[in-house]
N, C-alpha and C. Protein backbone atom coordinates (compact mmCIF):
# COMPACT_ATOMS: atom_id res chain seq x y z
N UNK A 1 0.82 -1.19 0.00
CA UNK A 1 0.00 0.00 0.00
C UNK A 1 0.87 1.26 0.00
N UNK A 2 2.08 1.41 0.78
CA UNK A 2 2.94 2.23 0.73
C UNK A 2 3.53 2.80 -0.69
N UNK A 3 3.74 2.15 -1.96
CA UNK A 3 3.47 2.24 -3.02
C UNK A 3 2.33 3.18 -3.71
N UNK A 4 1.28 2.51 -3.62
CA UNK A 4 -0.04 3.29 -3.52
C UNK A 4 -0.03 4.77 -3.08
N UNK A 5 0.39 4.56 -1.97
CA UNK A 5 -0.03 5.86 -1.61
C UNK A 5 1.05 6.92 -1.59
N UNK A 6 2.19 6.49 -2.01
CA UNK A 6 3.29 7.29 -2.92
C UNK A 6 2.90 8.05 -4.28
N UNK A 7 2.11 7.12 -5.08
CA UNK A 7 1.84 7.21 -6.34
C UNK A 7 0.46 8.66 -6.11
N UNK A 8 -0.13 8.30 -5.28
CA UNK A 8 -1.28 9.33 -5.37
C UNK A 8 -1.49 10.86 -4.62
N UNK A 9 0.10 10.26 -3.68
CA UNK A 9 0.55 11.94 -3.84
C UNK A 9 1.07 12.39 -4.46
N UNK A 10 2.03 11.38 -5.21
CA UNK A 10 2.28 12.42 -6.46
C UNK A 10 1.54 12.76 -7.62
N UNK A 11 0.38 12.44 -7.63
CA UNK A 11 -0.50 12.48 -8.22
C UNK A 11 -1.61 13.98 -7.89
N UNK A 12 -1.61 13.87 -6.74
CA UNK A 12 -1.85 15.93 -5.94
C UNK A 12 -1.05 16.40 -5.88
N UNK A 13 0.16 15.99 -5.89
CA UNK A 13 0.85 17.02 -6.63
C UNK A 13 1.22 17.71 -7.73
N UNK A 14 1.21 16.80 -8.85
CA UNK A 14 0.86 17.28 -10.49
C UNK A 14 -0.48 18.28 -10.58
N UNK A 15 -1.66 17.93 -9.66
CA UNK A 15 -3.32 18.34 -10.03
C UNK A 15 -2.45 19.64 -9.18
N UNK A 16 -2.31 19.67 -8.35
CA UNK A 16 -1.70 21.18 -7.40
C UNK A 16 -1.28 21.66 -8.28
N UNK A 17 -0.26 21.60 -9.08
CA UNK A 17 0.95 22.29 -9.88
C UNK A 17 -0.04 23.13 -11.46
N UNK A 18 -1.22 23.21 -11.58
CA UNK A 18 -2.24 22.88 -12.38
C UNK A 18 -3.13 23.76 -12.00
N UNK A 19 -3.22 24.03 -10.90
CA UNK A 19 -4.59 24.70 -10.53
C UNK A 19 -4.30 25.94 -9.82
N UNK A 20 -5.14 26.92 -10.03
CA UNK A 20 -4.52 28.29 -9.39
C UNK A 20 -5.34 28.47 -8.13
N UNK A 21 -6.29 27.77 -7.78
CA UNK A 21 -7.73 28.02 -6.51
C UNK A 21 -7.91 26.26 -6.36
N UNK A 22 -8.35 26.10 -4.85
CA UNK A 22 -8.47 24.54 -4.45
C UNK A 22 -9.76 24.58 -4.71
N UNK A 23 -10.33 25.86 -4.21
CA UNK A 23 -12.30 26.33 -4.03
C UNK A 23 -13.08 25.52 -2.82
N UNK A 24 -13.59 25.03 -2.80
CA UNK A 24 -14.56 24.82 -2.02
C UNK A 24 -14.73 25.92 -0.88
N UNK A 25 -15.44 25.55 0.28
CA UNK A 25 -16.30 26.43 0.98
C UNK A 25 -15.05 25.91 2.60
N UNK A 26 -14.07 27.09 3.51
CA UNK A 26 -13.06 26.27 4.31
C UNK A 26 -14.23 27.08 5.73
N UNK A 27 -13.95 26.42 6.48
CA UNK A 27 -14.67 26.30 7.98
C UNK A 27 -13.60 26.56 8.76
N UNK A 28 -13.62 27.73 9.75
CA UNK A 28 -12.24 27.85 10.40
C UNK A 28 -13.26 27.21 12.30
N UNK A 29 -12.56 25.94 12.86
CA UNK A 29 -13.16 25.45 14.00
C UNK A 29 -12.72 25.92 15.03
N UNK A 30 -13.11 25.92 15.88
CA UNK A 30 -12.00 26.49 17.65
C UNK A 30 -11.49 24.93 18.14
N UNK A 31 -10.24 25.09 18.38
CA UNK A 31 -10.26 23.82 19.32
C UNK A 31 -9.88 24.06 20.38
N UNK A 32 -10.64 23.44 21.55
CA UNK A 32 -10.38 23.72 22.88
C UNK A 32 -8.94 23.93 23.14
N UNK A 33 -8.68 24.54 24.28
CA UNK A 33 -7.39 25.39 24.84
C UNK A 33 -6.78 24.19 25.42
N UNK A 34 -5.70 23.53 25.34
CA UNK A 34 -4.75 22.47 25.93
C UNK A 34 -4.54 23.24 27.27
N UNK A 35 -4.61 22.47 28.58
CA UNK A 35 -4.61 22.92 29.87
C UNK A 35 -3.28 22.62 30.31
N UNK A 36 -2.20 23.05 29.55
CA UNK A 36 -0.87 23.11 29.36
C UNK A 36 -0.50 23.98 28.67
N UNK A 37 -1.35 24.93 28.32
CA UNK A 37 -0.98 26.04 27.31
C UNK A 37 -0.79 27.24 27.81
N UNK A 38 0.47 27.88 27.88
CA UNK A 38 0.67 29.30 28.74
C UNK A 38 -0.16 30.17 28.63
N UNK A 39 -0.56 30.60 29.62
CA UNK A 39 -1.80 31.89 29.94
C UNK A 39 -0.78 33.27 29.27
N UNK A 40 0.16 33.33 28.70
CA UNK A 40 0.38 34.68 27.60
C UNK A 40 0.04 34.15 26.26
N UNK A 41 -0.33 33.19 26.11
CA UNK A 41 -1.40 32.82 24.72
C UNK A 41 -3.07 33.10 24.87
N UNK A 42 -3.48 33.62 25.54
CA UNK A 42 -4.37 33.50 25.78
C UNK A 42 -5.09 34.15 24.46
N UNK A 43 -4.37 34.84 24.01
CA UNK A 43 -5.29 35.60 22.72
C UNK A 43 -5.49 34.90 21.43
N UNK A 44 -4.65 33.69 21.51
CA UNK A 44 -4.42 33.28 20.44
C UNK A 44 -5.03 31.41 20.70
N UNK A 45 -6.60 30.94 20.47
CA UNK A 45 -6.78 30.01 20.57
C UNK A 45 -6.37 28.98 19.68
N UNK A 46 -6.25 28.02 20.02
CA UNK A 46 -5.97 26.61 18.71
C UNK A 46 -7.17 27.11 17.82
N UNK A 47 -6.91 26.29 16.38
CA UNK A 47 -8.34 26.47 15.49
C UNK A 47 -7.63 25.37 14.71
N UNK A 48 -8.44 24.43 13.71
CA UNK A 48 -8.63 23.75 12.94
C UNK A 48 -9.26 24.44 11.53
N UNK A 49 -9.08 24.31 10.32
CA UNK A 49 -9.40 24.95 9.37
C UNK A 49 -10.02 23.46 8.54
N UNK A 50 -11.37 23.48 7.93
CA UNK A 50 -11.78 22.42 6.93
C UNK A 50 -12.49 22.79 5.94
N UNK A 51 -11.87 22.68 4.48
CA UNK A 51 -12.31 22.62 3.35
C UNK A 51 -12.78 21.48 2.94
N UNK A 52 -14.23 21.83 2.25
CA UNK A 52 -14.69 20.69 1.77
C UNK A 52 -14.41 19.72 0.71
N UNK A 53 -13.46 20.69 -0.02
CA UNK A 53 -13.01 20.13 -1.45
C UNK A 53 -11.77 19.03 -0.65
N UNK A 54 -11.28 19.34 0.10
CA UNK A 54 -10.07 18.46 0.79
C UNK A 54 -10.75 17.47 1.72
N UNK A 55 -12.20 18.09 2.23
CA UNK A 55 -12.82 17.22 3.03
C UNK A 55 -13.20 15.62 2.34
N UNK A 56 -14.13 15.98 1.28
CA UNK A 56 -14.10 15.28 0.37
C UNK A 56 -13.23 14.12 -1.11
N UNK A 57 -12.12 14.99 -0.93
CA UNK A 57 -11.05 14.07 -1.45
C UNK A 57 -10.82 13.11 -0.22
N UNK A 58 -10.41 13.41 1.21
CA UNK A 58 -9.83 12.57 2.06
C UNK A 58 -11.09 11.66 2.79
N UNK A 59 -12.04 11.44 2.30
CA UNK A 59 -13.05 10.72 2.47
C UNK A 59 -13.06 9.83 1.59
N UNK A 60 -13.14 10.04 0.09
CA UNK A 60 -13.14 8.99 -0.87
C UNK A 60 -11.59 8.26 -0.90
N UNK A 61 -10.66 8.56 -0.36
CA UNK A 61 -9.23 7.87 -0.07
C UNK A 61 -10.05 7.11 1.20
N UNK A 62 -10.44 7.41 2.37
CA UNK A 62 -10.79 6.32 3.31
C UNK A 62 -11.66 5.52 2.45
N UNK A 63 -12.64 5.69 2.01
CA UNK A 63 -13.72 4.84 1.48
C UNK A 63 -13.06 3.81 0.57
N UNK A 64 -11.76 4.22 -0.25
CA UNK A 64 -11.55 2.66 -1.17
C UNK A 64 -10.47 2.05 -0.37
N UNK A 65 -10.43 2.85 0.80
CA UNK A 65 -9.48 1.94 1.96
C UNK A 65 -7.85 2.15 1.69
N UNK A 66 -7.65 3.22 1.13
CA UNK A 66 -6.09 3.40 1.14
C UNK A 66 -5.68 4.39 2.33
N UNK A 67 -6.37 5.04 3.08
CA UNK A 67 -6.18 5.23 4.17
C UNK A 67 -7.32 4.68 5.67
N UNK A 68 -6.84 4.99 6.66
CA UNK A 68 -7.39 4.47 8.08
C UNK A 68 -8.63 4.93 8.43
N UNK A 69 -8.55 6.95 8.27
CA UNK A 69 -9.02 7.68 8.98
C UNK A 69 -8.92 8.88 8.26
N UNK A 70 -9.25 9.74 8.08
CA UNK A 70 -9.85 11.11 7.69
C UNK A 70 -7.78 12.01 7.53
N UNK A 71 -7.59 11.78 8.84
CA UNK A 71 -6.44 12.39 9.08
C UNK A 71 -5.10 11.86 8.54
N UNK A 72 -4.99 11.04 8.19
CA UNK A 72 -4.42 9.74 7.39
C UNK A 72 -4.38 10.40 5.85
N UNK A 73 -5.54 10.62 5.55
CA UNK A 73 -6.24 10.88 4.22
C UNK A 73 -5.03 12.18 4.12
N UNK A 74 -5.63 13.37 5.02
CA UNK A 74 -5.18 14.39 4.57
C UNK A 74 -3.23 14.40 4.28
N UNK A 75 -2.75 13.44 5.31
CA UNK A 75 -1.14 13.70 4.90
C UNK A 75 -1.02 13.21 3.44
N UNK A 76 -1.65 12.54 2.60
CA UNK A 76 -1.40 12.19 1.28
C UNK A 76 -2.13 13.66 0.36
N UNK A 77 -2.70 14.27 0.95
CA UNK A 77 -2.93 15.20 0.56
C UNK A 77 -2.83 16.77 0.09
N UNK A 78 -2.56 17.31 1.53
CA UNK A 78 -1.94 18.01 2.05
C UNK A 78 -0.84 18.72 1.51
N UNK A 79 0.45 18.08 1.76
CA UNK A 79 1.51 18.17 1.45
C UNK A 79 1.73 19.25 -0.03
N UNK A 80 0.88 18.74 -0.90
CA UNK A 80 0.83 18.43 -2.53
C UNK A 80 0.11 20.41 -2.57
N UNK A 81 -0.58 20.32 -1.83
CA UNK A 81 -1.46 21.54 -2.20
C UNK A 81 -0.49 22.83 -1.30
N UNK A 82 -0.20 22.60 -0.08
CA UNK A 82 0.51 23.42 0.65
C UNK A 82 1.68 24.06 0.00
N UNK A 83 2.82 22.58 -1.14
CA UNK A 83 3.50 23.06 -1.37
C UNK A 83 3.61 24.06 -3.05
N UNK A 84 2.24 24.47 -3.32
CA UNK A 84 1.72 25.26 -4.27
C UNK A 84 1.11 26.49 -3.79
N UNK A 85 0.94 26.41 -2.39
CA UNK A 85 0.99 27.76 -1.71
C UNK A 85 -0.95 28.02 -2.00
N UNK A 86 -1.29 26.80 -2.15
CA UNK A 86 -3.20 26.83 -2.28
C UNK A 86 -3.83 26.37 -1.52
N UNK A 87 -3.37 26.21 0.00
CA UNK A 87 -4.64 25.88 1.02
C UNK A 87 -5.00 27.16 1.55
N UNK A 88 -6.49 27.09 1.75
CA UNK A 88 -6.77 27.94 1.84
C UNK A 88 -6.36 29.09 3.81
């Protein structure tokens, strides 16, 4: 599978290199404050960011089972678009 999933990042990465906008609709989330996190951060909470267009690619990678989990999904993903300077 390691194979596999070599091949299909480089495969977002060619579609990255290609496209000037990822598009879809991105959701910026709060994530709770780690109770280890210095009180001079206080201004600055964790957040999670989710695009659906990425949501949706890393769903149909779980679904034919080349990855585990959602988050899995996105490192084959990820990478490819970030390094085109197009997440949103």
């Amino acid at each position: 599978m390691q194979c596999a999933n070599e091949i299909l990042s480089l495969f977002f990465l060619t579609i990255a290199s290609m496209i000037r906008k990822a598009g879809g609709e991105t959701t910026v989330l709060l994530v709770p404050r780690p109770t280890d996190m210095p009180k001079r951060d206080h201004t600055r909470a964790p957040r999670t960011m989710v695009n659906s267009v990425f949501r949706e690619l890393a769903q149909e990678i779980v679904d034919v089972g080349m990855a585990h989990d959602i988050t899995e999904a996105y490192t084959l993903i990820i990478p490819a678009f970030n390094h085109y300077g197009l997440l949103p």
